[in-house]
Protein backbone atom coordinates (compact mmCIF):
# COMPACT_ATOMS: atom_id res chain seq x y z
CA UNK A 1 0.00 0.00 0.00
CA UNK A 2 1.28 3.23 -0.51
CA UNK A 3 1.03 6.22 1.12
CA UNK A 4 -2.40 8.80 0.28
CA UNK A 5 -1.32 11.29 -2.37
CA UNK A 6 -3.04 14.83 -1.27
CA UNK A 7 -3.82 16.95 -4.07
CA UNK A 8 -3.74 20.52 -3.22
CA UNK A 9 -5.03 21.79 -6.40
CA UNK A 10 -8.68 21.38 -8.07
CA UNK A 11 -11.99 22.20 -8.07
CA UNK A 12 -15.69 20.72 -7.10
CA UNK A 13 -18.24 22.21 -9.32
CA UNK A 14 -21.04 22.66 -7.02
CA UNK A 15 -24.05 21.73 -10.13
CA UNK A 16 -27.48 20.49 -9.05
CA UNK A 17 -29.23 16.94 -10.66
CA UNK A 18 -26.83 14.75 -8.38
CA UNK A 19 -28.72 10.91 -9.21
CA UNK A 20 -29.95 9.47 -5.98
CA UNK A 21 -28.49 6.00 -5.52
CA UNK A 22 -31.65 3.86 -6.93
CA UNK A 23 -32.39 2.39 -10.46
CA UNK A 24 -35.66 3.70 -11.58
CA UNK A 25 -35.77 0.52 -14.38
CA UNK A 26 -33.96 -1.36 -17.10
CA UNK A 27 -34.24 -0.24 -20.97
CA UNK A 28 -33.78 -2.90 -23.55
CA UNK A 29 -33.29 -0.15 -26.45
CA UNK A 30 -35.18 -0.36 -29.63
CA UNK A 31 -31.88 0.49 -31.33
CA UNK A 32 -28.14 0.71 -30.11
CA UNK A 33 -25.88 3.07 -32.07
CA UNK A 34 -22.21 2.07 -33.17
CA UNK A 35 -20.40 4.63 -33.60
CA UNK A 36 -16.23 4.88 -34.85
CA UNK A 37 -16.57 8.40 -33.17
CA UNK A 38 -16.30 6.86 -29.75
CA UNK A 39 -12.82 5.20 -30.59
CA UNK A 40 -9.67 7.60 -30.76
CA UNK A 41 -7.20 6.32 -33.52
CA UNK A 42 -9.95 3.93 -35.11
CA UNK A 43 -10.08 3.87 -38.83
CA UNK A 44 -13.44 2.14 -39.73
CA UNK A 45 -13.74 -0.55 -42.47
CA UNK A 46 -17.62 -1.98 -42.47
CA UNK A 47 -18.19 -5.89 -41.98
CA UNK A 48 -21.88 -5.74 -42.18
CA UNK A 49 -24.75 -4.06 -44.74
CA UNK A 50 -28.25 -2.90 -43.97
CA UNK A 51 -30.36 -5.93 -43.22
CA UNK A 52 -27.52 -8.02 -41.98
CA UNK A 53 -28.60 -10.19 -38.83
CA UNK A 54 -26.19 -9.72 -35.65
CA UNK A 55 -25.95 -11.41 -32.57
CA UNK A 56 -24.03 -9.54 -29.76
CA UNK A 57 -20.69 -9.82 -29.93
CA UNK A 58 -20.75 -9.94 -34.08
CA UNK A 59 -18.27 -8.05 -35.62
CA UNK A 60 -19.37 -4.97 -37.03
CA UNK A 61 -16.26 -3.07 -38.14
CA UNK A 62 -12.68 -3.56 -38.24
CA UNK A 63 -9.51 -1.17 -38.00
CA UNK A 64 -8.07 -0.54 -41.69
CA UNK A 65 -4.87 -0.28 -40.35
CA UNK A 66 -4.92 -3.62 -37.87
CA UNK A 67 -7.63 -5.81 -38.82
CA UNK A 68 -7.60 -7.48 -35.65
CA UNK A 69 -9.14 -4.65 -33.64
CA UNK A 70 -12.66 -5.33 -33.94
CA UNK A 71 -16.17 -3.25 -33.06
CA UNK A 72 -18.59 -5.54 -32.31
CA UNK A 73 -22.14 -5.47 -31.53
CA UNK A 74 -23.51 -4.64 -28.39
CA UNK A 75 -26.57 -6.00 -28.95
CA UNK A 76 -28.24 -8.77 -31.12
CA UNK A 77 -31.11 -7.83 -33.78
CA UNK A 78 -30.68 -6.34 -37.38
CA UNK A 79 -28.88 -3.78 -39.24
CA UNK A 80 -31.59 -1.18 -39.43
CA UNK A 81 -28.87 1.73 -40.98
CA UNK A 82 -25.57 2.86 -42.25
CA UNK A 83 -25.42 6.68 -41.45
CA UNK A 84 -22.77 8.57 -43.11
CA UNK A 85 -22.13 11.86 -42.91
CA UNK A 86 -19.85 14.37 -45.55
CA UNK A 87 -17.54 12.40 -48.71
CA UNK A 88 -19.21 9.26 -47.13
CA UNK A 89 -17.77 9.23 -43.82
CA UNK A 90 -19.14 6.12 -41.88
CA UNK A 91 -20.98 7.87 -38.74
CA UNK A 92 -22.63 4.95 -36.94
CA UNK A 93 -23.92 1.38 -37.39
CA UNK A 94 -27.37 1.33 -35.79
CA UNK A 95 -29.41 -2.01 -35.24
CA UNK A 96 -32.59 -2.59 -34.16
CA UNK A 97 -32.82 -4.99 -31.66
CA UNK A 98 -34.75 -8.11 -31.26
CA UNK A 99 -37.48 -9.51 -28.86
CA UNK A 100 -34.28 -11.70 -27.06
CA UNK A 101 -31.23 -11.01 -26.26
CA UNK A 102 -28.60 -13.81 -27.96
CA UNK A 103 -24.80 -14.01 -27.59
CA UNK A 104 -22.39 -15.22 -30.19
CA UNK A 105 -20.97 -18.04 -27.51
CA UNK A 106 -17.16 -17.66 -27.47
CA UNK A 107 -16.93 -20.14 -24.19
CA UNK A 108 -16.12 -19.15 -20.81
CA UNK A 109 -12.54 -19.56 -19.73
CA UNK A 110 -10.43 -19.81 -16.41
CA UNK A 111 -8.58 -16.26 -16.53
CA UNK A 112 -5.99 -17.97 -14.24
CA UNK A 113 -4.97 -21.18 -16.95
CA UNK A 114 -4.73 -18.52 -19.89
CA UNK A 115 -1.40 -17.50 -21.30
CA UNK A 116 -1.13 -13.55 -22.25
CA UNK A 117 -1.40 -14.09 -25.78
CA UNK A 118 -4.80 -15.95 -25.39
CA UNK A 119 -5.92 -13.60 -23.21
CA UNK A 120 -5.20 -11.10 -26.32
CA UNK A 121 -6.53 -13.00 -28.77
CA UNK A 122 -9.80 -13.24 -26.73
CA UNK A 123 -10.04 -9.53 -26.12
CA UNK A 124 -9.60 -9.16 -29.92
CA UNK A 125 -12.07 -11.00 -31.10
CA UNK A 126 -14.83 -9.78 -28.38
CA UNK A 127 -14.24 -6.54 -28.94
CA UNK A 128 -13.56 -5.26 -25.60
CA UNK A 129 -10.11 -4.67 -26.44
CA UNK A 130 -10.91 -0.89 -27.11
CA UNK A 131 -11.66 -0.61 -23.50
CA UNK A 132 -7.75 -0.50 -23.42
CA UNK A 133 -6.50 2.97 -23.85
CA UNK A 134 -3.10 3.92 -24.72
CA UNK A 135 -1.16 6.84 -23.18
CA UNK A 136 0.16 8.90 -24.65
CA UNK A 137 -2.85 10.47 -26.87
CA UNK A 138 -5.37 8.30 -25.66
CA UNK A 139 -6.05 6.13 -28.47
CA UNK A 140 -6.90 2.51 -28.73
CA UNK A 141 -3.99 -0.23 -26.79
CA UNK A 142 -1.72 -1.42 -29.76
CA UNK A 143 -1.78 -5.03 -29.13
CA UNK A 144 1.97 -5.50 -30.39
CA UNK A 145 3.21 -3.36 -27.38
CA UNK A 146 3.57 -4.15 -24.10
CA UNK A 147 2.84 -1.11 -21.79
CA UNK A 148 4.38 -0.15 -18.62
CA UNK A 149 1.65 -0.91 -16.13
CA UNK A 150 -2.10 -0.63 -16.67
CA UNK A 151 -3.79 1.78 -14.37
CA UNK A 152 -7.41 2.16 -13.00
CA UNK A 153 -9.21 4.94 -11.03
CA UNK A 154 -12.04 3.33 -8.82
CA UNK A 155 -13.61 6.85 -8.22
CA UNK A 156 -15.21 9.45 -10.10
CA UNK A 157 -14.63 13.33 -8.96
CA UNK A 158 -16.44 14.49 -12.21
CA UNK A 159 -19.57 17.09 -11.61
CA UNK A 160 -22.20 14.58 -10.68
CA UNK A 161 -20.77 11.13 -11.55
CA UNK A 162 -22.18 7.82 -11.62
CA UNK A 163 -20.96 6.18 -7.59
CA UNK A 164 -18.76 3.16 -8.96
CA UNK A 165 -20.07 1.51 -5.64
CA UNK A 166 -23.57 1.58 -6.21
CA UNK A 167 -22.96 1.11 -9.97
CA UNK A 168 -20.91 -2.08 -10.06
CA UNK A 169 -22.78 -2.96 -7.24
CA UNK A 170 -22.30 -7.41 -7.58
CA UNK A 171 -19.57 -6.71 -9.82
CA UNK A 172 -16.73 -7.45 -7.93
CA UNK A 173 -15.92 -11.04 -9.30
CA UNK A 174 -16.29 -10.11 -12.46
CA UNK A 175 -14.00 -6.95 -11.63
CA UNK A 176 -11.69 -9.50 -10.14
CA UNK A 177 -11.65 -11.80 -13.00
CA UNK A 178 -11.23 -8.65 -15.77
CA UNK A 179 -8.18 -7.41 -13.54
CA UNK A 180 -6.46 -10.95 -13.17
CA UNK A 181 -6.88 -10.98 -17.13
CA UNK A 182 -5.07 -7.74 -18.13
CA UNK A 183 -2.31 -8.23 -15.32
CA UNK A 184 -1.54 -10.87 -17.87
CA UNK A 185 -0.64 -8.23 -20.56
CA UNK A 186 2.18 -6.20 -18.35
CA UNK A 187 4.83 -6.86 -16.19
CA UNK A 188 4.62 -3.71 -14.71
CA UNK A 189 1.22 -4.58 -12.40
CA UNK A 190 -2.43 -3.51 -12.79
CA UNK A 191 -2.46 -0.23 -10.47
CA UNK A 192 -5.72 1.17 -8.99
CA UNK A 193 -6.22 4.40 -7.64
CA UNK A 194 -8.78 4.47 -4.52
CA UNK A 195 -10.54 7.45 -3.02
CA UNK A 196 -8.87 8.31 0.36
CA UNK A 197 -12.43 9.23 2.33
CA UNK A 198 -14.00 5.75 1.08
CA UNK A 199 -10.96 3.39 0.73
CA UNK A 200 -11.66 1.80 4.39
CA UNK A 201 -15.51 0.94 3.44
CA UNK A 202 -15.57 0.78 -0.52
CA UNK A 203 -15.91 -3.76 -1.87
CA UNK A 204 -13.20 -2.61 -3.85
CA UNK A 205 -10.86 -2.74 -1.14
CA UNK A 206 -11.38 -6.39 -1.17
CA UNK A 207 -9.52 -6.43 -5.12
CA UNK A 208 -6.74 -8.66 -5.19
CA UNK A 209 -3.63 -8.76 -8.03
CA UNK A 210 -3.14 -5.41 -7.59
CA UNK A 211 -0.97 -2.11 -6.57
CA UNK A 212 -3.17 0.28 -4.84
CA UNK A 213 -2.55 3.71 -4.23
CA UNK A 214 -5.12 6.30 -2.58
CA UNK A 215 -5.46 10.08 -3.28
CA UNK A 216 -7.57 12.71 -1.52
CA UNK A 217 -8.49 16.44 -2.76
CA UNK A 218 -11.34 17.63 -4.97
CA UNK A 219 -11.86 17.15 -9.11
CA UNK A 220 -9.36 15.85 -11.05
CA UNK A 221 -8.33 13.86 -8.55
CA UNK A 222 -10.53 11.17 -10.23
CA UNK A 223 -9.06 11.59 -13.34
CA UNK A 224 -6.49 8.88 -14.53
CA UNK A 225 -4.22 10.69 -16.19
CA UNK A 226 -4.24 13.12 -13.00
CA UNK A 227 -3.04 9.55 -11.00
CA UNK A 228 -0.37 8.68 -13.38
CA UNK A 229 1.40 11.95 -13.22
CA UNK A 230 1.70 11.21 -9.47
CA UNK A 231 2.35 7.27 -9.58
CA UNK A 232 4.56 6.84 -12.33
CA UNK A 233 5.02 10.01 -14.94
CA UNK A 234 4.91 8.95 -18.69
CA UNK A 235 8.28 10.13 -20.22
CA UNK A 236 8.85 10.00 -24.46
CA UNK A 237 9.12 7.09 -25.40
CA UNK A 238 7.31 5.12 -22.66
CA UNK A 239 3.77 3.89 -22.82
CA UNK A 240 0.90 2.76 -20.09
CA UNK A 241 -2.77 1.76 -20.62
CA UNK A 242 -5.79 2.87 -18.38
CA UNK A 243 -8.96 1.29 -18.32
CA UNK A 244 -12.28 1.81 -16.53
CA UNK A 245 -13.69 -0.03 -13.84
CA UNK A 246 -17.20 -0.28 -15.80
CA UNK A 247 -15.08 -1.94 -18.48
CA UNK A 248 -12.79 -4.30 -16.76
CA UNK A 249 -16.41 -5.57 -15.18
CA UNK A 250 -17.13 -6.46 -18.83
CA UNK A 251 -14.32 -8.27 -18.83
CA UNK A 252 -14.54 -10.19 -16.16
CA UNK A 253 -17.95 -11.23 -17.67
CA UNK A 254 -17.17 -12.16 -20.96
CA UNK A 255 -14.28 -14.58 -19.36
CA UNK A 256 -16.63 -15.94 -16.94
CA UNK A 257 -19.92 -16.57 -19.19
CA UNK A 258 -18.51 -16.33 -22.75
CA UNK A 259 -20.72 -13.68 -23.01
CA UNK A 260 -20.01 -10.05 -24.53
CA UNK A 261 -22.36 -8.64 -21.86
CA UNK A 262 -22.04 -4.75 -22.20
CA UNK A 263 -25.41 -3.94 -19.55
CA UNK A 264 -24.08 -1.03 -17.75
CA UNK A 265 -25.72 0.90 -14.98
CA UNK A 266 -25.93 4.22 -16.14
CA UNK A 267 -26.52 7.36 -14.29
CA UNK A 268 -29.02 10.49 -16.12
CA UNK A 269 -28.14 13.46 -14.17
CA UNK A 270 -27.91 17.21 -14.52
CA UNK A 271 -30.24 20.17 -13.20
CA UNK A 272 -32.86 19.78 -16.02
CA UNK A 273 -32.99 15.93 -15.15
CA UNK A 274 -36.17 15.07 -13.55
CA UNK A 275 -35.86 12.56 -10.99
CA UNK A 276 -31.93 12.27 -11.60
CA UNK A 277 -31.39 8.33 -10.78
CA UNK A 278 -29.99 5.19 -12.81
CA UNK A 279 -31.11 3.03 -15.14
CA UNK A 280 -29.55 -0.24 -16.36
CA UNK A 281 -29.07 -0.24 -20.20
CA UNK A 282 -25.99 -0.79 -22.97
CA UNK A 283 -24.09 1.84 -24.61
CA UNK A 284 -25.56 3.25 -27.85
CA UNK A 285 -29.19 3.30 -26.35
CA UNK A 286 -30.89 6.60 -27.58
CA UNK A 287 -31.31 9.27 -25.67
CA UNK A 288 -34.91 9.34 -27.00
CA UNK A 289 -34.92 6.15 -24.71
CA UNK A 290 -34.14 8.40 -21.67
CA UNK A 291 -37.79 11.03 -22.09
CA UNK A 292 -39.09 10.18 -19.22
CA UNK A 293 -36.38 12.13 -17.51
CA UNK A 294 -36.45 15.28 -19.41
CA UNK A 295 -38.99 17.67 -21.30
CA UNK A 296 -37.48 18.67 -24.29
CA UNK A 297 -40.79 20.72 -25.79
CA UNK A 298 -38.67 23.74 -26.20
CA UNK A 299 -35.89 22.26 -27.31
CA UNK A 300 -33.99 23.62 -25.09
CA UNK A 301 -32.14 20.57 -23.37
CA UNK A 302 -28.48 20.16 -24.42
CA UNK A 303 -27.73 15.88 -24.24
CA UNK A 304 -24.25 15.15 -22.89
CA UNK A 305 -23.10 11.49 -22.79
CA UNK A 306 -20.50 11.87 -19.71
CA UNK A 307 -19.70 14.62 -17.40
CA UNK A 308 -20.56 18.21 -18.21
CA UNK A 309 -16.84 19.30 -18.39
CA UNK A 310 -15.34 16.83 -20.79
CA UNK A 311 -18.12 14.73 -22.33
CA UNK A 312 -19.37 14.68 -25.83
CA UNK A 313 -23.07 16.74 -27.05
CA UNK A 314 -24.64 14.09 -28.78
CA UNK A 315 -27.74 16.34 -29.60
CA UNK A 316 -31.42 14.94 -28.82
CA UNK A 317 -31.42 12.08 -31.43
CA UNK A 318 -28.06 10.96 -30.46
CA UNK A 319 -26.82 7.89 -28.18
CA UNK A 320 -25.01 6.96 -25.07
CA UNK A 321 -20.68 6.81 -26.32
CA UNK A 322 -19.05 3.09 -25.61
CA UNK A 323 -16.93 3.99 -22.60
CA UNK A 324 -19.65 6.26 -20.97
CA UNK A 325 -22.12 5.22 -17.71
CA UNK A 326 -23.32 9.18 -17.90
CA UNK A 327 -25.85 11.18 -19.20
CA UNK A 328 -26.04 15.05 -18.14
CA UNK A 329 -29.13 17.06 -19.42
CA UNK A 330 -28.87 20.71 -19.44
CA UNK A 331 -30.32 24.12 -20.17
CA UNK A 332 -29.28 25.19 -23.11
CA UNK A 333 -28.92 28.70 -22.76
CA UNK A 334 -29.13 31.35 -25.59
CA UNK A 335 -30.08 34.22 -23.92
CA UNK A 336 -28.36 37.10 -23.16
CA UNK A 337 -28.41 38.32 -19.39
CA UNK A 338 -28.74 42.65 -19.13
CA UNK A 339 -25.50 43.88 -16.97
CA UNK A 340 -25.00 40.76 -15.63
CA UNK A 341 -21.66 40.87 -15.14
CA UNK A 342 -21.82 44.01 -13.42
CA UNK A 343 -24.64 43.06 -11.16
CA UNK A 344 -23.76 42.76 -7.11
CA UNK A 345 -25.49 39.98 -6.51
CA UNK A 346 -25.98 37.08 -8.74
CA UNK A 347 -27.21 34.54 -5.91
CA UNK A 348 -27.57 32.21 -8.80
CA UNK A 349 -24.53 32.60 -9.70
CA UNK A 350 -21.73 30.73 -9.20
CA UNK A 351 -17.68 32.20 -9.24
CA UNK A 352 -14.55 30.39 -8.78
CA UNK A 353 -12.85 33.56 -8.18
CA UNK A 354 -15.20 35.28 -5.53
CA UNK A 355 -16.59 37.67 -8.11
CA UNK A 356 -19.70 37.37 -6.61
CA UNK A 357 -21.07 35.99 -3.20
CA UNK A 358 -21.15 31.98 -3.96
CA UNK A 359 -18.32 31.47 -1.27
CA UNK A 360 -20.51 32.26 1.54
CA UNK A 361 -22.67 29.24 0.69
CA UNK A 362 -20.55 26.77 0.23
CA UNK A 363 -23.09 23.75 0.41
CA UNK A 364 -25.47 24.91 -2.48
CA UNK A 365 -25.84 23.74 -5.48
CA UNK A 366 -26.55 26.04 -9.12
CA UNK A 367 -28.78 25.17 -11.97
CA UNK A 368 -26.16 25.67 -14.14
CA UNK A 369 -26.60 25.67 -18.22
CA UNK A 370 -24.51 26.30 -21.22
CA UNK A 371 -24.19 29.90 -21.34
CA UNK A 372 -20.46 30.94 -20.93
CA UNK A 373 -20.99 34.58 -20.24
CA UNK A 374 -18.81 36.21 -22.90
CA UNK A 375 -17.29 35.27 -26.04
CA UNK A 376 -13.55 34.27 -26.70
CA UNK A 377 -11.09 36.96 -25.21
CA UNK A 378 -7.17 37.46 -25.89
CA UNK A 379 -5.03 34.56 -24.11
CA UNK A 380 -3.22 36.15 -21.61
CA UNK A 381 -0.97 34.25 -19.29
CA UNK A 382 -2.68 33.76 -15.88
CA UNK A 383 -2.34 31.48 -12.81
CA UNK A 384 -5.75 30.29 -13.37
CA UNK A 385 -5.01 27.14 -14.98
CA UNK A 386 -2.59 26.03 -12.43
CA UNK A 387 -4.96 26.74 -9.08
CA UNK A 388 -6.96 23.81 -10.75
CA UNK A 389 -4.62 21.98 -12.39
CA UNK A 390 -2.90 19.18 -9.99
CA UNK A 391 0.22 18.22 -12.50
CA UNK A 392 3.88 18.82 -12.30
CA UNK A 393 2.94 21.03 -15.92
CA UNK A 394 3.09 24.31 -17.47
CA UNK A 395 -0.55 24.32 -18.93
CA UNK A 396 -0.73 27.55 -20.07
CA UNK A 397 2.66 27.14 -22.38
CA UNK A 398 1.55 24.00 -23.25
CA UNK A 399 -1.72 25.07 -24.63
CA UNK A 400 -0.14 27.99 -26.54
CA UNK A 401 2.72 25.61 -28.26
CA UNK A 402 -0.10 23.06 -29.62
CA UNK A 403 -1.81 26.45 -31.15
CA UNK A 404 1.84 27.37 -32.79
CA UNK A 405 2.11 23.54 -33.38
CA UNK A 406 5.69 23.49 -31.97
CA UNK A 407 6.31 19.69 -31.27
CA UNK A 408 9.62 20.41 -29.62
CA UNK A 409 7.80 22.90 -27.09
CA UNK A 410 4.77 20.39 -26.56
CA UNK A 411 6.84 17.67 -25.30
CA UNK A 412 8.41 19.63 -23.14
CA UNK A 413 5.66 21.19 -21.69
CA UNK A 414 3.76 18.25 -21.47
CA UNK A 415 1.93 16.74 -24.44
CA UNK A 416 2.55 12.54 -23.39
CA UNK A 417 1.18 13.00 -20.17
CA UNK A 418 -2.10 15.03 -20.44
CA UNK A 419 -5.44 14.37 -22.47
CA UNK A 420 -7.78 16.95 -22.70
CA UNK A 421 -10.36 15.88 -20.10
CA UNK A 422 -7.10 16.42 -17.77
CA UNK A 423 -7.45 20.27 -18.88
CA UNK A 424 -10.79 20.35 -18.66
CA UNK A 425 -11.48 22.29 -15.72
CA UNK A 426 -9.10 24.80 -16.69
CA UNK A 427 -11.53 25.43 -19.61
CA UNK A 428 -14.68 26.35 -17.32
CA UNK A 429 -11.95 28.84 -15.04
CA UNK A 430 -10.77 30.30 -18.43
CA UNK A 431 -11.61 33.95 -18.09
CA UNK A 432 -10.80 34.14 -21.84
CA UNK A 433 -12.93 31.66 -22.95
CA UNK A 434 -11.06 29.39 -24.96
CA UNK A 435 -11.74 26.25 -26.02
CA UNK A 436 -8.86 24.39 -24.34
CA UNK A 437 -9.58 20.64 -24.72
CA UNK A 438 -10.19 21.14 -28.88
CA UNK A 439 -6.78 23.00 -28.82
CA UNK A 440 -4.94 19.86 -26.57
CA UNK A 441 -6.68 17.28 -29.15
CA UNK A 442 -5.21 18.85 -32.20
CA UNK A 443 -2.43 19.24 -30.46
CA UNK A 444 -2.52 15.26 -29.83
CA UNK A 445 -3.82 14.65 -33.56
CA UNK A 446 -0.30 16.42 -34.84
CA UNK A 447 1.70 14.71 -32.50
CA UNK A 448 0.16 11.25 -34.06
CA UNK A 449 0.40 12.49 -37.42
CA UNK A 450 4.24 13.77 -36.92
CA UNK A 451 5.49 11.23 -34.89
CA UNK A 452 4.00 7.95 -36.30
């Protein structure tokens, strides 16, 4: 065990639409949605045409530049539709499920008898080998290297994430079995990072095969890449994997049933939510699936599959992303407020920098929406970024050598270790209002394109 690793810096955005710990009922969707989107680095090449029949666990796509990474259904019924968007680009794969759920049966195994290379092969052909991610640039696990260590955070300090407790509530021996299965793939150990306050009562103290490690402060301290940079810092040249907890649970599953069981418990939050709660469903349900939750007659809800910091808008006919077990629903604001920024007292209001009187009431929570109260500024250097930012980093050089697309300056300010939901809350404190994380992904995208 190692010792707790205190993080000074951060913040806790104080939103309202927190889910209470209950699951109001399972949806079997009418359609699931497969979309390449939801897989950094994937380069889709179709296996399947409209009307094709697929069980779960078909495969649906393949990588065009390693045909062994597969996307494979999440659920069994028909090809209902090939969407593509501009010059043909393949969007998403959506079926439309049958009455039954059926399983293409790839037989359960003993985790503990396999050799790494089976346990490889297995992942491959199940398709839950993109719930490996590489670092750097976040991007699917290249199965011909052999990372560093593999690393897991077992807490979420996002605004108003899914409790991994109550989620993977029942999971543990599947969580077991998933992290016995990718120790297999490292020598350098599966690590998992615990939450300080809940380490001593959490099941997932119970994990065996395992380095644990324990952090306390406020948000990013959830964040993986946020662990790393404390645990073991990724220097050029080096390269780790991080998984979730929600998919080494799959894992575990598939190895015990010979099932690709992808039933997640998800959790529909935000301050337009109504009854904020969980529901049990699979990744690509619609969030058309989800109305009972919000009313949308003024189309004025903004759908966000993850956390409202650093997930993706997927827009009212879109679908829950692969590696996601969040929804946040809120008001999408286009209105302009009169004087408001010169107004004494905004009690709805809340500041990060004191501007206004939200520090006196440090317990309440703000409808917040999407309005970001001005337009994009000039980047000036500030210490903004780094009151939030918990990383031995210079973010604000870092961001300004991906816009010059420097490479030299972007390693050394940074580039392997971060992805941009690490820099994500120094996007909402951004007094200039610039879109960080888009700048950090390019910045990412260049490095792939320059370095590969």
């Amino acid at each position: 065990m190692s010792n707790n690793i205190n993080l000074k810096k951060g913040l806790d955005i104080p939103m309202a639409g927190a889910p209470v710990q209950k699951t109001v009922r399972e949806i079997a969707p009418a359609t699931v949605s497969v979309k390449p989107s939801d897989f950094k680095g994937f380069k889709p090449r179709l296996l399947v045409k409209e009307g094709d029949t697929v069980l779960a666990g078909t495969p649906v796509m393949a990588d065009k530049n390693n045909p062994e990474i597969l996307v494979t259904a999440p659920a069994s019924g028909t090809v209902e539709a090939i969407v593509r968007g501009e010059k043909r680009k393949l969007l998403e794969v959506r079926i439309k499920t049958g009455e039954t759920m059926e399983y293409v049966d790839f037989g359960a195994r003993n985790v503990k008898s396999l050799s790494a290379e089976q346990v490889k092969e297995a992942l491959l052909a199940s398709g839950l080998w993109l719930g490996l991610i590489q670092r750097p640039y976040g991007i699917i696990a290249n199965p011909e290297v052999k990372p560093k260590a593999i690393f897991v955070s077992a807490f979420n300090t996002a605004p108003l994430a899914a409790y991994l407790e109550f989620a993977l509530d029942g999971e543990l021996e599947n969580i077991q079995a998933g992290i016995d299965a990718v120790a297999k793939l490292t020598d350098g150990g599966v690590h998992v990072s615990f939450n300080e306050k809940t380490m001593a009562a959490t099941p997932f103290n119970k994990l065996g095969n395992i380095v644990s490690h324990s952090f306390s402060g406020k948000h990013p301290a959830g964040n993986t890449g946020i662990q790393i940079s404390h645990i073991s810092p990724i220097m050029k040249g080096e390269t780790v994997w991080t998984i979730s907890m929600v998919m080494l649970a799959a894992i575990g599953k598939f190895f015990l049933t010979g099932k690709l069981d992808l039933t997640r418990q998800v959790a529909v939050t935000g301050p337009v939510a109504k009854n904020p709660s969980y529901v049990k469903t699979l990744p690509g349900v619609s969030m058309k699936e989800l109305a009972e939750f919000y009313d949308n007659s003024a189309n004025d809800v903004r759908f966000v599959s993850g956390d409202c910091l650093s997930g993706t808008n997927v827009g009212a006919g879109g679908s829950l992303c692969y590696h996601d077990n969040q929804v946040t629903l809120l008001h999408e604001e286009t209105e302009r407020e009169l004087f408001g920024w010169v107004k004494p007292f905004r009690p709805g209001q809340f500041s990060t920098s004191r501007s206004y009187f939200s520090w006196l009431t440090p317990k309440k929570k703000y409808n917040m929406g999407t309005n970001t109260h001005g337009g994009v500024r000039a980047f000036v250097c500030s210490d903004v970024y780094g009151k939030v930012l918990p990383m031995d980093i210079f973010p604000v050089y870092l961001v300004k050598a991906c816009l010059a697309e420097d490479i030299d300056k972007m390693e050394k300010f940074g580039i392997y270790e971060v992805l941009p939901e690490d820099l994500a809350l120094c996007e909402y404190v951004d007094p200039s209002k610039i879109d960080i994380q888009d700048i950090i992904q390019k910045g990412i995208d260049l490095m792939i394109k320059e370095m590969a």
